[in-house]
Protein backbone atom coordinates (compact mmCIF):
# COMPACT_ATOMS: atom_id res chain seq x y z
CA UNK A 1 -5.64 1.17 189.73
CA UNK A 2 -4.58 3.44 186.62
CA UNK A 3 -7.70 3.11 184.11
CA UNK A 4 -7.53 2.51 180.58
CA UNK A 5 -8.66 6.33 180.09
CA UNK A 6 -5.77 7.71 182.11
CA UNK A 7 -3.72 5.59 181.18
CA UNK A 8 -4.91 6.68 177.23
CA UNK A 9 -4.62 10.31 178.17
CA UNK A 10 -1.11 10.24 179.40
CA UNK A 11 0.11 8.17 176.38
CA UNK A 12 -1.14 10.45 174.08
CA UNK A 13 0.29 13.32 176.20
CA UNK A 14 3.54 11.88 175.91
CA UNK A 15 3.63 11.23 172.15
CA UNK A 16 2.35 15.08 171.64
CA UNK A 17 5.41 16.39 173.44
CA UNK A 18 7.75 14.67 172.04
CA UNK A 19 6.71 14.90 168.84
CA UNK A 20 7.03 18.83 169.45
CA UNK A 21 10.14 17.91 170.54
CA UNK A 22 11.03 16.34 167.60
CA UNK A 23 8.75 15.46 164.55
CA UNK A 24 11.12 12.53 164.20
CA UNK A 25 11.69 10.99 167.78
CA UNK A 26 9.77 7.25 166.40
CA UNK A 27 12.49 6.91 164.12
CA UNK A 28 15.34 8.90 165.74
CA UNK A 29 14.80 6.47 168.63
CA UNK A 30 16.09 8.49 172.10
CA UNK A 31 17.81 6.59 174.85
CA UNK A 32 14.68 7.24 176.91
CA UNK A 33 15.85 4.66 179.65
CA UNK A 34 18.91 5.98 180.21
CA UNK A 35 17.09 9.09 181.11
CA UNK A 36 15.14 6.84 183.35
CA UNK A 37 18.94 5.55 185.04
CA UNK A 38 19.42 9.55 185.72
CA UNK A 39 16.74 10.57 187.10
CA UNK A 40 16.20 7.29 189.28
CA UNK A 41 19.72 8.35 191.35
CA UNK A 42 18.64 11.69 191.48
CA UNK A 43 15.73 10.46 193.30
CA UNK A 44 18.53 8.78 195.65
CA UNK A 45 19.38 11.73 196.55
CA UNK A 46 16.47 13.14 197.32
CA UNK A 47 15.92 10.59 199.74
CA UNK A 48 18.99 10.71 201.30
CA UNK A 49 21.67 7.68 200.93
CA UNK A 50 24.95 9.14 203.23
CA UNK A 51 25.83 7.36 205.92
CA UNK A 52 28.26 9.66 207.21
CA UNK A 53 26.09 12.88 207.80
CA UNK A 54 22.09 13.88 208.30
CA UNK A 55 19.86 14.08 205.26
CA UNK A 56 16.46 15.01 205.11
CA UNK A 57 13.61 13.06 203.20
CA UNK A 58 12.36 15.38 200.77
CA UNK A 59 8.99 13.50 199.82
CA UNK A 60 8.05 16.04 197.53
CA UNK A 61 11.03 16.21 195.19
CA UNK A 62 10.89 12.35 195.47
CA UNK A 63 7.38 12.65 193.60
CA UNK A 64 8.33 14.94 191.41
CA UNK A 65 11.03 12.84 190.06
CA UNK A 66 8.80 10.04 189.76
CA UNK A 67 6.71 11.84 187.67
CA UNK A 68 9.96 12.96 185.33
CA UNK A 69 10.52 9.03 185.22
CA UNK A 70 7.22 8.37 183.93
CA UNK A 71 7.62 10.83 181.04
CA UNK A 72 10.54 8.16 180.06
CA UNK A 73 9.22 4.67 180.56
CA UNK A 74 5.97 6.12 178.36
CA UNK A 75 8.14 7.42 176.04
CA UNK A 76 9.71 4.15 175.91
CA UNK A 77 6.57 1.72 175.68
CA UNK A 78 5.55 4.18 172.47
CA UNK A 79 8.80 3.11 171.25
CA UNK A 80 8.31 -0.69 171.38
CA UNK A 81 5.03 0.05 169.91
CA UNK A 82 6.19 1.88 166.70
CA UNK A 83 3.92 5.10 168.32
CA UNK A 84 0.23 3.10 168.50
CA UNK A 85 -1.02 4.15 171.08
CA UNK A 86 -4.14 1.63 171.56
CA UNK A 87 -1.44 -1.50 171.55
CA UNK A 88 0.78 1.15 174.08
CA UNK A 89 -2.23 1.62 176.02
CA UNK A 90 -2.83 -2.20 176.18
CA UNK A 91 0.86 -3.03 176.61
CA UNK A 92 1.02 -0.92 180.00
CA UNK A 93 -2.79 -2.01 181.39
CA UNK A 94 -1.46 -5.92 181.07
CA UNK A 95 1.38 -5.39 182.78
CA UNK A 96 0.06 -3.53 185.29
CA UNK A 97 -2.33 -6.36 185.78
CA UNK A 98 0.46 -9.24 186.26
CA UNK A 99 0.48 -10.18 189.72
CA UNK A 100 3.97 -11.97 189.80
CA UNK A 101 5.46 -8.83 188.47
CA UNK A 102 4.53 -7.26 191.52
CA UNK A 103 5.90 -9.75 193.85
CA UNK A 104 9.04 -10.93 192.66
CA UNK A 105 11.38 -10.32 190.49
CA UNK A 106 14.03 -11.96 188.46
CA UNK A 107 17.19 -10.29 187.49
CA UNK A 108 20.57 -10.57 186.93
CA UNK A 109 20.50 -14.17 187.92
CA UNK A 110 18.51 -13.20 191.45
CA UNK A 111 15.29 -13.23 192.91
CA UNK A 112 13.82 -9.97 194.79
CA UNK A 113 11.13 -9.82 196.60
CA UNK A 114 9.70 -6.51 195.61
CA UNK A 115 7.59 -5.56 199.10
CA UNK A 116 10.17 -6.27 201.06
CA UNK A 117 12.82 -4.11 200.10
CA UNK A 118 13.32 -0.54 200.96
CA UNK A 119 12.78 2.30 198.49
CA UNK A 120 16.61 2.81 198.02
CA UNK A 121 16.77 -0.72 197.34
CA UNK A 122 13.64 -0.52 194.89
CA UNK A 123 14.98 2.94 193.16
CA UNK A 124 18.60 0.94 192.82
CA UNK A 125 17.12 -2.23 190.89
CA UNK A 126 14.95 0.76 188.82
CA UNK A 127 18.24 1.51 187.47
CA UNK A 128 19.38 -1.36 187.12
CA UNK A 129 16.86 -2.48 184.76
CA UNK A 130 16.50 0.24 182.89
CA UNK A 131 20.35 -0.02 182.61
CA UNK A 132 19.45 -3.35 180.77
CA UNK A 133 16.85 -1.42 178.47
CA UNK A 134 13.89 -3.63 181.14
CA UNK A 135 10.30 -1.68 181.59
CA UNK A 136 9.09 -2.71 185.06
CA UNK A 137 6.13 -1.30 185.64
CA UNK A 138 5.08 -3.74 189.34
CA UNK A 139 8.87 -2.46 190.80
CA UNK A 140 7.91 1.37 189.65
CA UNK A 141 4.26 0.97 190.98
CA UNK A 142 5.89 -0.44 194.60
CA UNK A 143 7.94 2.84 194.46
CA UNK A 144 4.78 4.88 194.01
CA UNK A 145 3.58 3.33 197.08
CA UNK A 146 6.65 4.25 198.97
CA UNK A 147 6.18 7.79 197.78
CA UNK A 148 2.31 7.91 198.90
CA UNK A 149 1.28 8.29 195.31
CA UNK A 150 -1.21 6.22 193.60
CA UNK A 151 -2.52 6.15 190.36
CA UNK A 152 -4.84 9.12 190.35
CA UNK A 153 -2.19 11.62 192.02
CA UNK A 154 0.21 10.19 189.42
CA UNK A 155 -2.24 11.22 186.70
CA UNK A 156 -2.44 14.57 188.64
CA UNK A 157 0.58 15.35 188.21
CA UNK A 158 1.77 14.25 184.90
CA UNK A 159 -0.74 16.14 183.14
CA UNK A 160 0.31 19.10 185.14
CA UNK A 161 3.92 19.01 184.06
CA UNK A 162 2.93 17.36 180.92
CA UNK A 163 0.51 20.42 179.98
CA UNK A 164 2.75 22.76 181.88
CA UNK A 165 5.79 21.42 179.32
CA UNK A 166 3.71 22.45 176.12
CA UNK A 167 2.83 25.38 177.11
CA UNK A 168 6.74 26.61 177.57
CA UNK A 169 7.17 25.25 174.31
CA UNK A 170 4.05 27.40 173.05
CA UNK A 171 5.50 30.83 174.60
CA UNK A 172 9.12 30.23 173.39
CA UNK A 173 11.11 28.34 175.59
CA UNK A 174 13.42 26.80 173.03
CA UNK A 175 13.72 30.01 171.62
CA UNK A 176 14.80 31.48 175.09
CA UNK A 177 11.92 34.18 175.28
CA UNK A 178 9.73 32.32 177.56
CA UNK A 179 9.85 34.05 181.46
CA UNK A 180 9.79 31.25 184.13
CA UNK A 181 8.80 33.82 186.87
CA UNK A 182 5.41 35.50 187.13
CA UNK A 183 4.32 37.79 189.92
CA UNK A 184 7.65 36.63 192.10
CA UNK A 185 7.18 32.90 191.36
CA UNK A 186 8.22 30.33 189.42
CA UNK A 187 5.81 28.58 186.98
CA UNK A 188 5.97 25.66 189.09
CA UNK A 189 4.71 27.34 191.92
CA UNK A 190 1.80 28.69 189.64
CA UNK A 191 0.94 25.07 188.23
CA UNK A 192 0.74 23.83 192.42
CA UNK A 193 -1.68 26.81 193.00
CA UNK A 194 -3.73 25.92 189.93
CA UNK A 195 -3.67 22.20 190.47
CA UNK A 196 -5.46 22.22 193.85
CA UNK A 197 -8.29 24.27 192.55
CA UNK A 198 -9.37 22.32 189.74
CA UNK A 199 -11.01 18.53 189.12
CA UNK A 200 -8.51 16.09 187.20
CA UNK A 201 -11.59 14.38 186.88
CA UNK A 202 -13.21 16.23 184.76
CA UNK A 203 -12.90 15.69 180.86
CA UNK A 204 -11.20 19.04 180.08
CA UNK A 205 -8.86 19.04 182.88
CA UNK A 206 -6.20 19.58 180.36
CA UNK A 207 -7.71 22.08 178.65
CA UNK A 208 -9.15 23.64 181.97
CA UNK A 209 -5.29 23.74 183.26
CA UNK A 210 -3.89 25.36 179.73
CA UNK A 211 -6.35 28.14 180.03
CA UNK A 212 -5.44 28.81 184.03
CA UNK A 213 -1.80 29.51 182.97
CA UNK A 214 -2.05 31.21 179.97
CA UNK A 215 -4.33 33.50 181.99
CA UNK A 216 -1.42 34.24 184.73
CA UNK A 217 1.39 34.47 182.00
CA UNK A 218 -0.65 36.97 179.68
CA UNK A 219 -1.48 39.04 183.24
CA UNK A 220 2.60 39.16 183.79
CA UNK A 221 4.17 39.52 180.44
């Protein structure tokens, strides 16, 4: 179960970046579930949905575009909550805790039983309520499952991209000076290696995890 301290961590993650994204995204008001609609069918494909010739599951790009879809739906949820975090916070605990949202549910005049569809199915009704601007946060925990991910590797995980994000946008990336490769990898690759050596348990994992890469950029650049 994602705890009220995660779950306060990654909110206030998500309103830092994109509030370096832009100091006016509250009012400016992105089409964060659309995002959500994009990066659900690219998770399609990462699963593999042709009939007509072999595809391999790539679990591993599945998770990662959970983790992009996250960034979105929190993004979102700060938006119905005018950026207050504490009512954000409380807004995604409560519906995490609402059983019938986890078994069935309603939409576009239909019942679905959420358990007993298949993770295409389950990534296809993603879109389609996000399509209709719907946060459902029992369908996107079912599609955790699927991808072996709970709550505390989903935590892992965000805060690695999400700390990995800022600190692009600290060494220039929208300026186009930043170098994605160090030592003959890409930062990604760094933030895997750093990720399995340290605690996201600990109270200054973020801080902990900022200090690990700026230590392996400064050594390249």
């Amino acid at each position: 179960m994602l705890s009220k301290k995660q779950a306060t961590a990654m909110l206030s993650l998500q309103h830092g970046m994109n509030s370096k994204v832009d100091s006016n995204w509250l009012t400016t008001r992105y089409p964060y579930l659309r995002a959500v609609v994009i990066e659900g069918a690219e998770a399609i494909e990462h699963h593999g949905w042709k009939w007509w010739k072999h595809q391999e599951h790539d679990r591993s790009q599945l998770q990662m575009e959970l983790i992009d879809i996250w960034h979105f739906m929190l993004s979102e949820l700060l938006l119905e909550t005018e950026g207050r975090l504490a009512q954000a916070c409380t807004s995604l605990l409560q519906g995490l805790d609402s059983p019938e949202d986890h078994q069935i549910l309603e939409f576009d005049g239909k019942s679905y039983p959420i358990h007993n569809l298949n993770l295409i199915s389950k990534l296809e009704l993603l879109i389609g309520t996000s399509v209709a601007r719907r946060i459902e946060l029992g369908l996107f925990e079912a599609i955790m499952a699927d991808c072996d991910m709970d709550w505390n590797e989903l935590f892992r995980q965000y805060v690695g991209k999400n700390v990995l994000n800022f600190f692009r946008q600290d060494n220039g990336y929208k300026q186009g000076n930043y170098r994605k490769i160090w030592d003959g990898k890409e930062d990604n690759e760094h933030l895997v290696e750093i990720l399995e050596r340290l605690d996201a348990r600990d109270d200054q994992f973020q801080d902990n995890l900022y200090a690990a890469l700026s230590s392996r950029y400064q050594g390249q650049v």
